[in-house]
N, C-alpha and C. Protein backbone atom coordinates (compact mmCIF):
# COMPACT_ATOMS: atom_id res chain seq x y z
N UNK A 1 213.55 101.78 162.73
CA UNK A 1 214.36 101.26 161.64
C UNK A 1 213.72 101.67 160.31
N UNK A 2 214.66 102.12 159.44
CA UNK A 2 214.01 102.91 157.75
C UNK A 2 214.76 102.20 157.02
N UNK A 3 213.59 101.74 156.09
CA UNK A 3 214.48 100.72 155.04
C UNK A 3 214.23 101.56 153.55
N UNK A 4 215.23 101.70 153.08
CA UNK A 4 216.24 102.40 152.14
C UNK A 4 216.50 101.72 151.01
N UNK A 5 215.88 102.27 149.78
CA UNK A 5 215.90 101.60 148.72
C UNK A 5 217.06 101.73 147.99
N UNK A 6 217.64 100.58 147.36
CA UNK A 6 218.82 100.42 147.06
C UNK A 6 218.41 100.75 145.24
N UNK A 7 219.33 101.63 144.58
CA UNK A 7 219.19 101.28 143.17
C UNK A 7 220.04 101.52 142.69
N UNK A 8 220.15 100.84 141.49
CA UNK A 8 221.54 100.67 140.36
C UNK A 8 221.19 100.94 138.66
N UNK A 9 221.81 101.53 138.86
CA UNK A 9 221.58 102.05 137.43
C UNK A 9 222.36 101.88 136.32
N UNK A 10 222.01 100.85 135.07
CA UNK A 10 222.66 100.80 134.29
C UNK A 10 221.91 100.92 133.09
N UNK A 11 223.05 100.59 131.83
CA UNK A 11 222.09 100.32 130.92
C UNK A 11 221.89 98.63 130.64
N UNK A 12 220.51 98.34 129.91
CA UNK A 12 219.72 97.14 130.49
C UNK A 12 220.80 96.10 129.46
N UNK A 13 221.73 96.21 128.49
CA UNK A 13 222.45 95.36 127.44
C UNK A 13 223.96 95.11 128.36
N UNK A 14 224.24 96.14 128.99
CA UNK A 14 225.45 95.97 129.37
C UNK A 14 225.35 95.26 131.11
N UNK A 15 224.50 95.37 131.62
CA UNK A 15 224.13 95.02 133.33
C UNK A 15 224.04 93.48 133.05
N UNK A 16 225.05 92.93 133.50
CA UNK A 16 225.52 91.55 133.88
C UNK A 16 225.21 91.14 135.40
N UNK A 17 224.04 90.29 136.01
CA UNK A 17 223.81 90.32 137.20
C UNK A 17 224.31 88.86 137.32
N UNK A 18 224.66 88.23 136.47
CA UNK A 18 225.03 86.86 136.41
C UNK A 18 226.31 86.46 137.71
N UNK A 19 227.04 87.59 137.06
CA UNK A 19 228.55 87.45 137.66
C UNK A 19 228.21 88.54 139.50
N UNK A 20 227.31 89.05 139.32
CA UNK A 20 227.08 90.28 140.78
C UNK A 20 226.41 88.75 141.90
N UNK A 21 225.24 88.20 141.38
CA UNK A 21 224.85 87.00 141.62
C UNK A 21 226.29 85.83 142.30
N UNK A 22 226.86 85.63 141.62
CA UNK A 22 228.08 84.38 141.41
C UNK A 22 228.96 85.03 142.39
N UNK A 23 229.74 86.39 142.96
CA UNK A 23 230.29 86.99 143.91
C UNK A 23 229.36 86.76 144.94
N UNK A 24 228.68 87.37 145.25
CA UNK A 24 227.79 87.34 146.49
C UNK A 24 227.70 85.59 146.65
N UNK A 25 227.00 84.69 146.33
CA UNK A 25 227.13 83.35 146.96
C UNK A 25 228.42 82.63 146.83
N UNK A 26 229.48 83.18 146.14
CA UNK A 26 230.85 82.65 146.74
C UNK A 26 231.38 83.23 147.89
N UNK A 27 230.90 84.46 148.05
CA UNK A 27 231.36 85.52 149.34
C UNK A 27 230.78 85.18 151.06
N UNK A 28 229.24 83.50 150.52
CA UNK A 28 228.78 83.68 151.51
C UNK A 28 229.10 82.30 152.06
N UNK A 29 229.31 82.25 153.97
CA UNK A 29 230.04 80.98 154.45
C UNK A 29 229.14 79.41 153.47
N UNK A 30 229.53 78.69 153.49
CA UNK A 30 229.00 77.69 153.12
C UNK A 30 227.95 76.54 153.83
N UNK A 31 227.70 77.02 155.01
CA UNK A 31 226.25 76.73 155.99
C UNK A 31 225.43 77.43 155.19
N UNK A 32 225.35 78.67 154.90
CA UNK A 32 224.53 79.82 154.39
C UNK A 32 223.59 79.40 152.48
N UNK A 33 225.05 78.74 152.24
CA UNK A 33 225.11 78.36 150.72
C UNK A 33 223.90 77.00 151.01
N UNK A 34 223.95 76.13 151.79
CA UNK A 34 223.47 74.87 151.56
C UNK A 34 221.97 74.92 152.35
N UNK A 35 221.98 76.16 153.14
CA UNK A 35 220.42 76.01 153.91
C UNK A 35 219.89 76.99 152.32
N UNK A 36 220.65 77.67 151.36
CA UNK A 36 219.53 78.31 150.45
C UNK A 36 218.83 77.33 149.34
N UNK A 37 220.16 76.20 149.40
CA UNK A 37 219.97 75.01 148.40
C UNK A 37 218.66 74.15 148.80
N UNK A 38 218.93 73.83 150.31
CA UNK A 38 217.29 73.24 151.20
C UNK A 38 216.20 74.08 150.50
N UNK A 39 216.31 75.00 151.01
CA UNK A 39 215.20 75.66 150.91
C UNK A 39 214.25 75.95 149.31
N UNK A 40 215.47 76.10 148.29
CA UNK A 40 214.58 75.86 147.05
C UNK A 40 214.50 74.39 146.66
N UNK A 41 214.95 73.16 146.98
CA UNK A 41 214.85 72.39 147.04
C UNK A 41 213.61 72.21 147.73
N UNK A 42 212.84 72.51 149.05
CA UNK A 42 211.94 71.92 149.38
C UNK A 42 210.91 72.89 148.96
N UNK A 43 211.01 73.60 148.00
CA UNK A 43 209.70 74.49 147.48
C UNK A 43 209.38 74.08 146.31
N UNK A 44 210.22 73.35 145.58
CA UNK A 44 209.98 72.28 144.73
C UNK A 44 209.05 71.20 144.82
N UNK A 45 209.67 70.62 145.68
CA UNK A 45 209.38 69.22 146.50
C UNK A 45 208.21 68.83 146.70
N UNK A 46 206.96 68.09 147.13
CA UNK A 46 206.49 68.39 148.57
C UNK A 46 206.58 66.76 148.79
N UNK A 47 207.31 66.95 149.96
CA UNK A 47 207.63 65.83 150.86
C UNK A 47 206.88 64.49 151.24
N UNK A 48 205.47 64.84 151.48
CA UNK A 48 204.35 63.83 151.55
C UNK A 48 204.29 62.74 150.37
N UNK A 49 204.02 63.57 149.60
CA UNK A 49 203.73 62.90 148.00
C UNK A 49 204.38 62.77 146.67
N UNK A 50 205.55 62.84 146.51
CA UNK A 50 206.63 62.80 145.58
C UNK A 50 207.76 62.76 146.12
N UNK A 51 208.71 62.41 145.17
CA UNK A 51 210.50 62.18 146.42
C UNK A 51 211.23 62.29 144.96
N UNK A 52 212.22 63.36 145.04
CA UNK A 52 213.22 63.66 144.44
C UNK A 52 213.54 62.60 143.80
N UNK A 53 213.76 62.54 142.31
CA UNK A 53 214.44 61.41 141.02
C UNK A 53 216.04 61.87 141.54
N UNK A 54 216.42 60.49 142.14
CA UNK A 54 217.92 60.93 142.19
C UNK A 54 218.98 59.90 141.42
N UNK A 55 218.06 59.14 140.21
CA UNK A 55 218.70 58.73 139.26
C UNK A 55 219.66 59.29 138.25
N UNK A 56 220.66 58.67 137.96
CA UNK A 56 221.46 59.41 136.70
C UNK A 56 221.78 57.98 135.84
N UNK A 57 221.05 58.56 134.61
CA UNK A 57 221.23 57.62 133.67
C UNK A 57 222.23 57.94 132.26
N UNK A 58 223.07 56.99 131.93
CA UNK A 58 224.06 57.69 131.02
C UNK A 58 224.04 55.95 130.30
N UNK A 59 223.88 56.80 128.59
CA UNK A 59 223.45 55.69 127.87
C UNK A 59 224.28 55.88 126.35
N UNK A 60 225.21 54.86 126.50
CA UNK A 60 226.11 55.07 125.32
C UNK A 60 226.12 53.59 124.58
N UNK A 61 226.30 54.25 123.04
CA UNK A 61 226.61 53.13 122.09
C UNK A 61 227.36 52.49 121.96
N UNK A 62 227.45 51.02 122.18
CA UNK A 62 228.58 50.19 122.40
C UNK A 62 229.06 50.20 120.92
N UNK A 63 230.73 50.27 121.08
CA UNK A 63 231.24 49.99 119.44
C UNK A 63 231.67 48.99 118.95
N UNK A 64 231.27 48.46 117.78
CA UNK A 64 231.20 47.47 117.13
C UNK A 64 232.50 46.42 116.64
C-alpha cells in the first residue's frame, strides 16, 4: 500500500477551508459526527479529576 500525497493549490486570501471543512462533516453519517465530538471532548477532559461545567447561566436585568 503507497500513500499519496494529496495537494491543493490555491492562493492563501482566497482558500476558504471553512466551508471544504462544513461539507465533509455534513457529508459524514451521524455515528461518525458524534464519536469525533467524544473524542475531542475527552482530550479536553480528563475524567478522573475534573467533570465538564454543564451549567448555563443567563442573567438579565429585570425592568423597572
Amino acid at each position: 500500500m503507497n500513500i499519496a500525497p494529496v495537494v491543493h493549490k490555491a492562493p492563501i486570501k482566497a482558500f476558504d477551508e471553512k466551508m471544504n471543512d462544513l461539507k465533509y462533516w455534513l457529508a459524514q453519517p451521524l455515528v461518525k459526527r458524534l464519536e469525533a465530538v467524544t473524542f475531542l471532548i475527552s482530550q479536553t477532559v480528563d475524567l478522573t479529576t475534573t467533570r465538564m461545567d454543564k451549567t448555563h447561566v443567563v442573567r438579565r436585568k429585570l425592568k423597572a
